[in-house]
N, C-alpha and C. Protein backbone atom coordinates (compact mmCIF):
# COMPACT_ATOMS: atom_id res chain seq x y z
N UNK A 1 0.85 -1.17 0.00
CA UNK A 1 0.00 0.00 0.00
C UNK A 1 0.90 1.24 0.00
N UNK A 2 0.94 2.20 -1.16
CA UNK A 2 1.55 3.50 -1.35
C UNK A 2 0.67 4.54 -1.73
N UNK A 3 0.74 5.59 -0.59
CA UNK A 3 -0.15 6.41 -0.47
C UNK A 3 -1.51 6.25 -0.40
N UNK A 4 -2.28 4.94 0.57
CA UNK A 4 -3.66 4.70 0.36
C UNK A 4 -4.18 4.27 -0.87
N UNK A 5 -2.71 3.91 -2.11
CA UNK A 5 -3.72 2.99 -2.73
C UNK A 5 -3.57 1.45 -2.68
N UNK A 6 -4.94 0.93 -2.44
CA UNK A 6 -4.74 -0.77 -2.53
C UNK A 6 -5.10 -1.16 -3.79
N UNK A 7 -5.13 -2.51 -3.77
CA UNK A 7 -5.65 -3.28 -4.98
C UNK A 7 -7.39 -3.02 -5.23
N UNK A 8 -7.90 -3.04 -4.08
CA UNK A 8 -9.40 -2.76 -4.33
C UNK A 8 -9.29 -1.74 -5.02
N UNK A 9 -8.93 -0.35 -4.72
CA UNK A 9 -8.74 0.76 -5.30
C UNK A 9 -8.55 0.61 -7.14
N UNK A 10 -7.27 0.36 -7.27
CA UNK A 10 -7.12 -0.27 -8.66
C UNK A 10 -8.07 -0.95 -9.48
N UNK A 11 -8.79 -2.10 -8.92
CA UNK A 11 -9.62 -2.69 -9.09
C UNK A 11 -10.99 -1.85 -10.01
N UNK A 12 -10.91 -0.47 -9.23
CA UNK A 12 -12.37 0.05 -9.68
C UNK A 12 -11.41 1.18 -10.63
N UNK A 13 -10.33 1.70 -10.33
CA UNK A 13 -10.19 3.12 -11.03
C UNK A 13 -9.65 3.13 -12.68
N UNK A 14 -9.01 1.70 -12.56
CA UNK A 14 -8.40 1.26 -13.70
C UNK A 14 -9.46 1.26 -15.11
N UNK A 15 -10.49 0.30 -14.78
CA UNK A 15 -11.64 0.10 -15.85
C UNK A 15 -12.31 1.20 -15.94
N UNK A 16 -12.72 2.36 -14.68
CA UNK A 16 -13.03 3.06 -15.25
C UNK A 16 -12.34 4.52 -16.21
N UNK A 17 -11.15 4.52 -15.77
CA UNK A 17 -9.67 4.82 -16.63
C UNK A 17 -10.06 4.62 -17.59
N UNK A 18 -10.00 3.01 -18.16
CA UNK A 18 -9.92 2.92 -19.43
C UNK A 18 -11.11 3.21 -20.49
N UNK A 19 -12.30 3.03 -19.68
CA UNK A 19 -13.46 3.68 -20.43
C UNK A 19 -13.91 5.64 -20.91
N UNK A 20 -13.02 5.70 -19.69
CA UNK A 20 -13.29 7.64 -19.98
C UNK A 20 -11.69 7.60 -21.40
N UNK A 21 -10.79 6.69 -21.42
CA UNK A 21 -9.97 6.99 -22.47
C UNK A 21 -10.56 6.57 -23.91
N UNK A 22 -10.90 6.01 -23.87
CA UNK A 22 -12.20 4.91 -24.82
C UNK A 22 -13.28 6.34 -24.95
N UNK A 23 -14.21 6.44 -24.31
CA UNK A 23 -15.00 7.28 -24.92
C UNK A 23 -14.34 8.47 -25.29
N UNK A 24 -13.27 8.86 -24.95
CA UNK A 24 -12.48 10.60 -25.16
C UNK A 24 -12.48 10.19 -26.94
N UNK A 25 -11.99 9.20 -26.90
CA UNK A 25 -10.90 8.46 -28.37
C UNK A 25 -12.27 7.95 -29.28
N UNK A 26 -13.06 7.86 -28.98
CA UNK A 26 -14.36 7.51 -29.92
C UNK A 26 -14.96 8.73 -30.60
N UNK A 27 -15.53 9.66 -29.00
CA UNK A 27 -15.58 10.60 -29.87
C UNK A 27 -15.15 11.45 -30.69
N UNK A 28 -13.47 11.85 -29.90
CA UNK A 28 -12.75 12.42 -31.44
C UNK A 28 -12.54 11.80 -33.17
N UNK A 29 -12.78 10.15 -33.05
CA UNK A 29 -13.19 9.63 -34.26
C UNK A 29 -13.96 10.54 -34.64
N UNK A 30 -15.44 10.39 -33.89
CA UNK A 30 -16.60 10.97 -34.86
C UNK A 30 -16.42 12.44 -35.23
N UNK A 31 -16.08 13.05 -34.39
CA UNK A 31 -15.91 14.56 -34.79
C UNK A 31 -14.57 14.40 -35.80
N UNK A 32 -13.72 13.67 -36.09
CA UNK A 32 -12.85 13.85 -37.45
C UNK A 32 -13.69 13.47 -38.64
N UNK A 33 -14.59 11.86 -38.19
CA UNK A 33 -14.86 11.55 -39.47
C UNK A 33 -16.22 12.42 -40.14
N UNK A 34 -16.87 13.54 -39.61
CA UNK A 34 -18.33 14.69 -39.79
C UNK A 34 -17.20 15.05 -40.68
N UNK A 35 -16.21 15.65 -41.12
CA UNK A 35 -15.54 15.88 -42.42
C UNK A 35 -15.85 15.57 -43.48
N UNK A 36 -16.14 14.04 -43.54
CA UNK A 36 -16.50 13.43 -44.77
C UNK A 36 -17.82 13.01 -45.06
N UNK A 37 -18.69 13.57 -44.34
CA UNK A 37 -20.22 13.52 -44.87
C UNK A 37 -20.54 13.59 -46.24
N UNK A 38 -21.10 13.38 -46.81
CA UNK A 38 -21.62 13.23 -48.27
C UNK A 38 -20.78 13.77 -49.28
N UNK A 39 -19.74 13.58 -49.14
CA UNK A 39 -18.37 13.44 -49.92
C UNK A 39 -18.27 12.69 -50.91
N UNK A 40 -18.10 12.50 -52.15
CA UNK A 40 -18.40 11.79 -53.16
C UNK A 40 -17.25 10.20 -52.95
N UNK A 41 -16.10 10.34 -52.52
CA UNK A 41 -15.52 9.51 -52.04
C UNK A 41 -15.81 8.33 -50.70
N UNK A 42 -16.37 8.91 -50.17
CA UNK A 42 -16.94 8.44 -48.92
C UNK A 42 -18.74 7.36 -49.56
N UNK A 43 -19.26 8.16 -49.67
CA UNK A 43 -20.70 7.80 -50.02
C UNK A 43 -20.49 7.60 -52.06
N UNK A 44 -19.95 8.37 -52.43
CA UNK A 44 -20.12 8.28 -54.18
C UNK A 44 -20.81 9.16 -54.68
N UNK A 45 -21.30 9.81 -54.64
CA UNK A 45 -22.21 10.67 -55.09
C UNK A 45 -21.62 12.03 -54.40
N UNK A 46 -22.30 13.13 -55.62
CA UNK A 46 -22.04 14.63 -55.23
C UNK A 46 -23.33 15.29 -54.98
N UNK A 47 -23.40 16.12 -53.93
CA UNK A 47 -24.56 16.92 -53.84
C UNK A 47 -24.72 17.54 -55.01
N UNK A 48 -26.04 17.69 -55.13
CA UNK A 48 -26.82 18.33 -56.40
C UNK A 48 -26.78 20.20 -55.98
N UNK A 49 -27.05 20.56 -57.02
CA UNK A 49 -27.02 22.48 -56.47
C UNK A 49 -28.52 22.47 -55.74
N UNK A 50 -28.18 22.76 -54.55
CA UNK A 50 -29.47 23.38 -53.55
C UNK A 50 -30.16 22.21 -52.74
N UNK A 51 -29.70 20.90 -53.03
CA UNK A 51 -29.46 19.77 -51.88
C UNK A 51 -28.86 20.11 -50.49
N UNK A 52 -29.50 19.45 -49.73
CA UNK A 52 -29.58 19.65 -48.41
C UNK A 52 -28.84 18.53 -48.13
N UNK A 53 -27.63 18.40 -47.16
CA UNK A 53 -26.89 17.37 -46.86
C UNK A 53 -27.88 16.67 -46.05
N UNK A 54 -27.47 15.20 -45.77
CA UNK A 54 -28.50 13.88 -45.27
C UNK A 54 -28.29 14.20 -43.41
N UNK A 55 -27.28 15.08 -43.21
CA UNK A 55 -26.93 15.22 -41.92
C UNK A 55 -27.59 16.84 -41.16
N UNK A 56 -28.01 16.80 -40.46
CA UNK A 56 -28.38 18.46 -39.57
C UNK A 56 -27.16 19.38 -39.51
């Protein structure tokens, strides 16, 4: 035991560690991949003039 931490301790802080790194890292996926919304590369197709993208 160093500095009050035990194994129980570990036990809980670790998994949830790894889930707040996990969701940080997911969502910056999604906010990179909103770049490529209806991108002709991505999907194939080009917006038409005065088409409304499929996204808000």
């Amino acid at each position: 035991m160093v500095f009050g931490i035990t194994g129980q301790y570990l036990w809980c802080v670790v998994p949830l560690l790894g889930f707040g790194v996990g969701w940080f890292l997911d969502r910056k996926e999604t906010e990179r991949m909103t770049i490529f919304r209806d991108k002709s590369k991505l999907y194939g197709r080009l917006l038409q003039d005065g088409e409304k993208p499929s996204w808000p």
